[in-house]
Protein backbone atom coordinates (compact mmCIF):
# COMPACT_ATOMS: atom_id res chain seq x y z
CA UNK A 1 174.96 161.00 129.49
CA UNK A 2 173.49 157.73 130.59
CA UNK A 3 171.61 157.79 134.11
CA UNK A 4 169.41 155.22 133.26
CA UNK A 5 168.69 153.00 136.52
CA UNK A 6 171.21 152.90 139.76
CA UNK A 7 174.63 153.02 138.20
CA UNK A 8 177.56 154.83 139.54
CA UNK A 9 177.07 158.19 138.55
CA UNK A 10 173.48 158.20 140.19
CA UNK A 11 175.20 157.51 143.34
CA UNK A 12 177.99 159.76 142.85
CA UNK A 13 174.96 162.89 142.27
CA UNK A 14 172.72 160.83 145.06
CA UNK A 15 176.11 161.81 147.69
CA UNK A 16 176.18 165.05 146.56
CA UNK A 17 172.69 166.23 146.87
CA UNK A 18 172.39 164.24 150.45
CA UNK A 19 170.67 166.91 152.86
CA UNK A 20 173.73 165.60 155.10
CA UNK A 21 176.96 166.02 152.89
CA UNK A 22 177.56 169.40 153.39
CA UNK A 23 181.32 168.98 152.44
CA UNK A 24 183.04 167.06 149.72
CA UNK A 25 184.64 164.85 152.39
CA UNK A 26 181.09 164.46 153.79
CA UNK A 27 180.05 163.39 149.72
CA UNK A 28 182.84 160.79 149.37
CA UNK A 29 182.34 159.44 152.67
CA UNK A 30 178.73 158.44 151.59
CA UNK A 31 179.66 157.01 148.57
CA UNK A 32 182.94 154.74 149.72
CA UNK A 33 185.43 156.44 147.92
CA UNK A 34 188.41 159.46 148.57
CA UNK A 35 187.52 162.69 147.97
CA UNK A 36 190.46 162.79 145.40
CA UNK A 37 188.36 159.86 144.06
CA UNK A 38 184.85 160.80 143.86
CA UNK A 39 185.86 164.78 143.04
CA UNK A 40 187.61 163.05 139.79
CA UNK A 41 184.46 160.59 139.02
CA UNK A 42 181.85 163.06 139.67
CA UNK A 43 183.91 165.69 137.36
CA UNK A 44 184.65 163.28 134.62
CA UNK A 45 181.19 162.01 134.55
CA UNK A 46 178.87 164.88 134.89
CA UNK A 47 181.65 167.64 133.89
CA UNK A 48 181.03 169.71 137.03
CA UNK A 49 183.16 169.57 140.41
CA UNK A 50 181.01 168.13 143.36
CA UNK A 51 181.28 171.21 145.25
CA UNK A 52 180.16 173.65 142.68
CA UNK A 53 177.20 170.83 141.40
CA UNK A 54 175.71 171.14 145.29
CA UNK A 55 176.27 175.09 145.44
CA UNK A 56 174.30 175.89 142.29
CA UNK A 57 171.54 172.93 142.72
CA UNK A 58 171.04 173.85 146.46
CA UNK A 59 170.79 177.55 144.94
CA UNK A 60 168.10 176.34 142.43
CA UNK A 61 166.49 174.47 144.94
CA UNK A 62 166.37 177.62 147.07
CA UNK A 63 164.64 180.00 144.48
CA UNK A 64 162.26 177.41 143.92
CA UNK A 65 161.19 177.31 147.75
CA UNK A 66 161.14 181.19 147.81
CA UNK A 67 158.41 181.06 145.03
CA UNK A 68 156.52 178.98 147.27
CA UNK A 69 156.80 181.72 150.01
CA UNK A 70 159.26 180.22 152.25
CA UNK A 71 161.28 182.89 154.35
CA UNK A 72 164.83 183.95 152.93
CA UNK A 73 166.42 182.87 156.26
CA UNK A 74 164.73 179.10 156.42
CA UNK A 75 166.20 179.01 152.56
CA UNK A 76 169.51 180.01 153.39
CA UNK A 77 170.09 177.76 156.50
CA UNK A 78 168.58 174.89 154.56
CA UNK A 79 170.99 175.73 151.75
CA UNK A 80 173.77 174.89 153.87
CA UNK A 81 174.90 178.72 154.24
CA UNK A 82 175.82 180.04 157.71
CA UNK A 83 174.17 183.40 157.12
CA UNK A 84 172.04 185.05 155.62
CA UNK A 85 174.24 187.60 154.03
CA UNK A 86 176.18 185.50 152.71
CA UNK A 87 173.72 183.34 150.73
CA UNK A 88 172.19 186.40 149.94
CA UNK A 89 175.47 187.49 148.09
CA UNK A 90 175.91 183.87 146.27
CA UNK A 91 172.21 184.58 145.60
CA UNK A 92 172.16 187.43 143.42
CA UNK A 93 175.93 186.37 141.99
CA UNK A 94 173.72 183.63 140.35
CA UNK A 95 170.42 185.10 139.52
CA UNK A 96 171.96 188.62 138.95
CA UNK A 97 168.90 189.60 142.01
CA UNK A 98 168.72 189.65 145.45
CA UNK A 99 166.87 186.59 147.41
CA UNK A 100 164.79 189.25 148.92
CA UNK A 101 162.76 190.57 145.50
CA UNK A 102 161.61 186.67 144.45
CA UNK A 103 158.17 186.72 143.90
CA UNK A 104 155.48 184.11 145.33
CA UNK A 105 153.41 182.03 143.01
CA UNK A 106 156.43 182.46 139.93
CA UNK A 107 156.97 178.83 138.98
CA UNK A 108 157.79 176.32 136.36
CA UNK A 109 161.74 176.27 135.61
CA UNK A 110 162.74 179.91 135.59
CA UNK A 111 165.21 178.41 138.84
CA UNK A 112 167.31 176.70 136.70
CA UNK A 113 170.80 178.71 136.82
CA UNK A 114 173.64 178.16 133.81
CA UNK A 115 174.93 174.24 133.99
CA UNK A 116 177.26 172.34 131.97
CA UNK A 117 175.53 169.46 132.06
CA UNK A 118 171.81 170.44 132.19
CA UNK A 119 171.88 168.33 135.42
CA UNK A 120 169.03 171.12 137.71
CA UNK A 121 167.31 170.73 140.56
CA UNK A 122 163.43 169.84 140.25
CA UNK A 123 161.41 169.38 143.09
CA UNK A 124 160.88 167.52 145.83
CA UNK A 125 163.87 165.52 145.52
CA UNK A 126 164.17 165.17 142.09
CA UNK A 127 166.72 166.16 139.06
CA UNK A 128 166.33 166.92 135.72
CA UNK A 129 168.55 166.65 132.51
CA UNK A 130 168.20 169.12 129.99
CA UNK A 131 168.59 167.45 126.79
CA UNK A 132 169.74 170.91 125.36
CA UNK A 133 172.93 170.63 126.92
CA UNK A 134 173.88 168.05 124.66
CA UNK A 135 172.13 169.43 121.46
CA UNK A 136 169.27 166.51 121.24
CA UNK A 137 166.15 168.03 121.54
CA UNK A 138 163.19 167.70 119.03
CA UNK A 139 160.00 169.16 118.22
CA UNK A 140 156.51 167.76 118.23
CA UNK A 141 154.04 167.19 115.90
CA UNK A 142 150.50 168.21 115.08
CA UNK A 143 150.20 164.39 115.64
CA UNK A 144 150.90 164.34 119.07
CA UNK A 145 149.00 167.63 120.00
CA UNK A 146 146.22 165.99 117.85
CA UNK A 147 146.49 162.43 120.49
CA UNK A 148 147.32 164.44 123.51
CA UNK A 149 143.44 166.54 123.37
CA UNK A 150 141.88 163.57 122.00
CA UNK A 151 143.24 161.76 124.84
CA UNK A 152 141.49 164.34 127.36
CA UNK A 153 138.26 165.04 125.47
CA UNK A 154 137.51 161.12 124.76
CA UNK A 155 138.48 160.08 128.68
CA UNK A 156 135.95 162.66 129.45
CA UNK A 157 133.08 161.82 127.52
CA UNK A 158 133.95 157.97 128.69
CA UNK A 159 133.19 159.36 132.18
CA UNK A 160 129.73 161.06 131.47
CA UNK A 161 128.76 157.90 129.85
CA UNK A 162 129.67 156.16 133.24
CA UNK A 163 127.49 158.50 135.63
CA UNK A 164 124.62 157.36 133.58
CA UNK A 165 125.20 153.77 134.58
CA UNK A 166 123.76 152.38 138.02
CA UNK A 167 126.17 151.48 140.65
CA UNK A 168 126.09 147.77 140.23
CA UNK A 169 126.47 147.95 136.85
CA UNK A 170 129.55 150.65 137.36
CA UNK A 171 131.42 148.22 139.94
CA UNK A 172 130.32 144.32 137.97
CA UNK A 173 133.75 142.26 137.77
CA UNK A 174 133.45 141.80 133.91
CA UNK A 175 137.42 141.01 133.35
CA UNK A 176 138.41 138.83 136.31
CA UNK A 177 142.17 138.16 136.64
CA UNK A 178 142.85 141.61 133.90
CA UNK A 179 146.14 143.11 134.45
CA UNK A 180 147.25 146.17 131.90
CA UNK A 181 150.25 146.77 133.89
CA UNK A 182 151.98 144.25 136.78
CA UNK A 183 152.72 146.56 138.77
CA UNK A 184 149.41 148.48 138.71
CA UNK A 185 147.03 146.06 140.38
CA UNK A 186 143.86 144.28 138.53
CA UNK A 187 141.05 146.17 136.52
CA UNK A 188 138.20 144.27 136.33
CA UNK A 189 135.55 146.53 136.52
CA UNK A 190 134.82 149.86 134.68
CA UNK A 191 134.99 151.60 138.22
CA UNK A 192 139.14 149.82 137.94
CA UNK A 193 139.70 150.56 134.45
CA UNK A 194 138.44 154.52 134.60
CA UNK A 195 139.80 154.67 137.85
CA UNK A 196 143.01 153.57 136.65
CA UNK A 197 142.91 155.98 133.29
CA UNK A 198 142.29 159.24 135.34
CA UNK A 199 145.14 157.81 138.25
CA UNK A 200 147.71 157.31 135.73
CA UNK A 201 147.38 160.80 134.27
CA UNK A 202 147.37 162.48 138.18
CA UNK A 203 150.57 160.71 138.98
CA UNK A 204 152.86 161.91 136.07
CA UNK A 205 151.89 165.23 136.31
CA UNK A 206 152.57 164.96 139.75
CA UNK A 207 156.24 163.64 138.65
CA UNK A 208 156.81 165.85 136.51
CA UNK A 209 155.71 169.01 138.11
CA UNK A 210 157.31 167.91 140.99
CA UNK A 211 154.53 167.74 143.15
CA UNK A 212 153.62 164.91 146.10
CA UNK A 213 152.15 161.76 144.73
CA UNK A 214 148.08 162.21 145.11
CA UNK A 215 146.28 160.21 147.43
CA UNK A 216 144.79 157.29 145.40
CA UNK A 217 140.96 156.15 145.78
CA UNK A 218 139.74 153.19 146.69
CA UNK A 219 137.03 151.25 145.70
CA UNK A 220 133.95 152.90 146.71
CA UNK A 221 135.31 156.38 147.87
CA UNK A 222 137.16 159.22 145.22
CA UNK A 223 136.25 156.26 142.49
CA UNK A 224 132.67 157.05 141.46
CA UNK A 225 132.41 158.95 138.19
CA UNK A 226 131.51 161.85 139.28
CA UNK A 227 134.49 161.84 141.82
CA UNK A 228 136.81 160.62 138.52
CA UNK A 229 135.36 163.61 136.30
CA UNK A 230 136.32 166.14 139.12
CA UNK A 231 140.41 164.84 139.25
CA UNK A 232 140.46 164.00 135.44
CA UNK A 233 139.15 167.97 135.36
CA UNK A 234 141.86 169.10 137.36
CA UNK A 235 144.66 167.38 136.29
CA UNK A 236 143.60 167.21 132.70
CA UNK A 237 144.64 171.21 131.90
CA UNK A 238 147.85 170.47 133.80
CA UNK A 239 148.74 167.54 131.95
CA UNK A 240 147.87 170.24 128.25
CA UNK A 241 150.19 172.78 130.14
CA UNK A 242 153.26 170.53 130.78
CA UNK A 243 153.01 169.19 127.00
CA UNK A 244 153.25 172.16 125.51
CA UNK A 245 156.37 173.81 128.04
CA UNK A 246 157.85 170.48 126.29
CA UNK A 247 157.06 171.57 123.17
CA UNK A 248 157.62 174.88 123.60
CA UNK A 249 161.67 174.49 124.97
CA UNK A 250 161.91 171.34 122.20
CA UNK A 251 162.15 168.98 125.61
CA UNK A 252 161.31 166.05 123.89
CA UNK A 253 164.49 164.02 124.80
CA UNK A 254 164.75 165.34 128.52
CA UNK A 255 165.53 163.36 131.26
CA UNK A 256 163.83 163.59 134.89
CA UNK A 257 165.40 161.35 137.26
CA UNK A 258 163.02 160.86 139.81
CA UNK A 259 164.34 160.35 143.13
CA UNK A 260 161.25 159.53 145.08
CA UNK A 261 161.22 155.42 143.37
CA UNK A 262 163.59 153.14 144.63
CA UNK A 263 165.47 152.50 143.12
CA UNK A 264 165.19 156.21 141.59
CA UNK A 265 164.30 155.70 137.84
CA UNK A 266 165.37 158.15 134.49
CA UNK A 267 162.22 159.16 132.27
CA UNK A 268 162.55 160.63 128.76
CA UNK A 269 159.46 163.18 128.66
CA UNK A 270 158.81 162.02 124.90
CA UNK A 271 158.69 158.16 126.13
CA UNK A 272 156.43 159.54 129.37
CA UNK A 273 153.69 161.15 126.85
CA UNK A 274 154.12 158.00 124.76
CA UNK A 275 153.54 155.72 127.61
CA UNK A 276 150.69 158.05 128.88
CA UNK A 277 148.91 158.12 125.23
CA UNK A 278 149.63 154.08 124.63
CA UNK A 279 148.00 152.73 128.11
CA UNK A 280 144.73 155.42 128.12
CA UNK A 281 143.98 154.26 124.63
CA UNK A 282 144.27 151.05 125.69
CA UNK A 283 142.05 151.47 128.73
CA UNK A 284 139.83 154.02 126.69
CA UNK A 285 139.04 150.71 124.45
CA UNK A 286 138.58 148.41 127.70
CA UNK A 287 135.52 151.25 128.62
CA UNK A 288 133.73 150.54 125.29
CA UNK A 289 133.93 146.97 125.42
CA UNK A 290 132.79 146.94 128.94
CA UNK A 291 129.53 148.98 128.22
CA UNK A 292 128.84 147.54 124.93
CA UNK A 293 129.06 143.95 127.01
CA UNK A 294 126.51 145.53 129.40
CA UNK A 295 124.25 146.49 126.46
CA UNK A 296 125.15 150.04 126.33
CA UNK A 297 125.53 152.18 122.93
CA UNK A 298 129.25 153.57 122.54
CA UNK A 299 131.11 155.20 119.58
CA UNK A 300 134.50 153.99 118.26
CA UNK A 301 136.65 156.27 119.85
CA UNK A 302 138.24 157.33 116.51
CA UNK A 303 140.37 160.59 116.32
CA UNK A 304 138.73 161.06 112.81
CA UNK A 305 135.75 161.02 114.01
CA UNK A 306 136.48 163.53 116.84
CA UNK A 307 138.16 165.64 114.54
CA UNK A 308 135.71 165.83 112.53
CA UNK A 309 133.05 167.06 114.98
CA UNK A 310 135.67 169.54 116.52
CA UNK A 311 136.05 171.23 113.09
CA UNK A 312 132.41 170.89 112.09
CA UNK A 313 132.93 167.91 109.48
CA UNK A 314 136.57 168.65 108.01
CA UNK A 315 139.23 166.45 109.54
């Protein structure tokens, strides 16, 4: 199922899961068409009848917020049911429990009830599309886990080097006018470049574990290395977590349709590791050039030779 970009069938799922369509009459209203009409779309397209898609991803939705301690009667008002008792009763029809016995803290996907169309809710205003449903997921390789920790480890040691260097030095414009990415603003300086490897990595695990997009330094404060070491710290044993739940379910080919860009935008996870892996080795190789301009001693970066110290000279 294609949901690449804003076509019709991202509007058609956009109407149903609007906080405000709380009927399908509501849901066709939004999106300009009858409710004979957009019941038929929606069902051809995504294979599940509007009003059953918004019961069981409102019910997701709602088993995610109890893990995160919200009351049972906020969830079930917010869910669109007019009491308790009876989202209570659609409650434990789907999860086979009552609302009442979910435990605070439990997350990652364990939500997720039975779809048709691996179409779930993921939070805040996300969904996700469970390649599984359609039989098209795929491991990994000891080549990616091999990139993903040399990834961490090498950013790492890239930002000890950096809280050796004084703060002129750190900050010099060495690249003026460098762009890696248009949208992503210049990096000039190491402060830019290391700034923008350790940003990159907060914001898709943010995405992706459906968290609010981190507050973003700027030049001079959260930037410094020290600053950089504690986020890439934090984030970086998140970012080793989520890699391995893909590898784990063989999520390779999954889809999270992010609703929070506008328009909202379809990421395969494989293509989101990719894209992680590609731009911090670029930027990784930006570093060394930067302090070997400046007269500083830096390694190669080279997996071998990181292997190779790892395993105490095989690799």
């Amino acid at each position: 199922m294609d949901v690449t970009g804003r076509d019709r069938l991202r509007e058609l799922l956009d109407a149903v899961l609007d906080e405000d369509n709380r009927t399908l009459d509501d849901m066709a209203g939004d999106a300009y068409s009858s409710p004979y009409h957009f019941n038929r779309q929606l069902s051809r397209g995504a294979g599940e009848p509007p009003v059953s898609m918004r019961r069981r991803v409102m019910l997701e939705r709602a088993a995610w917020q109890l893990r995160r301690s919200a009351s049972v009667t906020d969830v079930a008002f917010a869910a669109g049911y007019e009491s308790v008792e009876g989202f209570s009763r659609a409650f434990s029809r789907g999860f086979g429990h009552p609302p009442s016995t979910v435990q605070a803290g439990k997350g990652g996907t364990s939500h997720w009830l039975p779809a048709p169309n691996g179409i779930h809710f993921h939070p805040p205003t996300s969904l996700w599309i469970d390649s599984r449903a359609e039989g098209t997921g795929q491991p990994t390789s000891e080549v990616t886990a091999l990139l993903v920790h040399h990834d961490i480890d090498d950013t790492r040691e890239l930002l000890e080097l950096a809280a050796k260097l004084t703060d002129e030095d750190y900050r010099r414009v060495q690249l003026p006018g460098n762009v890696v990415l248009s949208w992503d603003g210049p990096e000039e300086s190491l402060a830019a470049v290391l700034e923008h490897l350790v940003w990159t990595l907060e914001v898709w695990v943010a995405s992706i574990e459906g968290a609010d997009t981190p507050a973003r330094a700027s030049d001079g404060t959260g930037d410094d290395p020290a600053a950089l070491l504690t986020r890439h710290d934090e984030a970086a044993p998140r970012w080793l977590a989520i890699v391995r739940d893909i590898e784990r379910r063989g999520a390779w080919n999954d889809r999270i349709v992010d609703a929070l860009c506008e328009p909202p935008e379809s990421f395969v996870l494989s293509s989101v590791v990719a894209h992680v892996l590609t731009f911090s080795a670029h930027r990784r190789q930006l570093v060394r050039q930067l302090l070997r301009a400046q007269g500083h001693e830096v390694d190669h970066g080279d997996p071998i030779d990181w292997l190779r110290r790892r395993t105490g000279g095989i690799g």
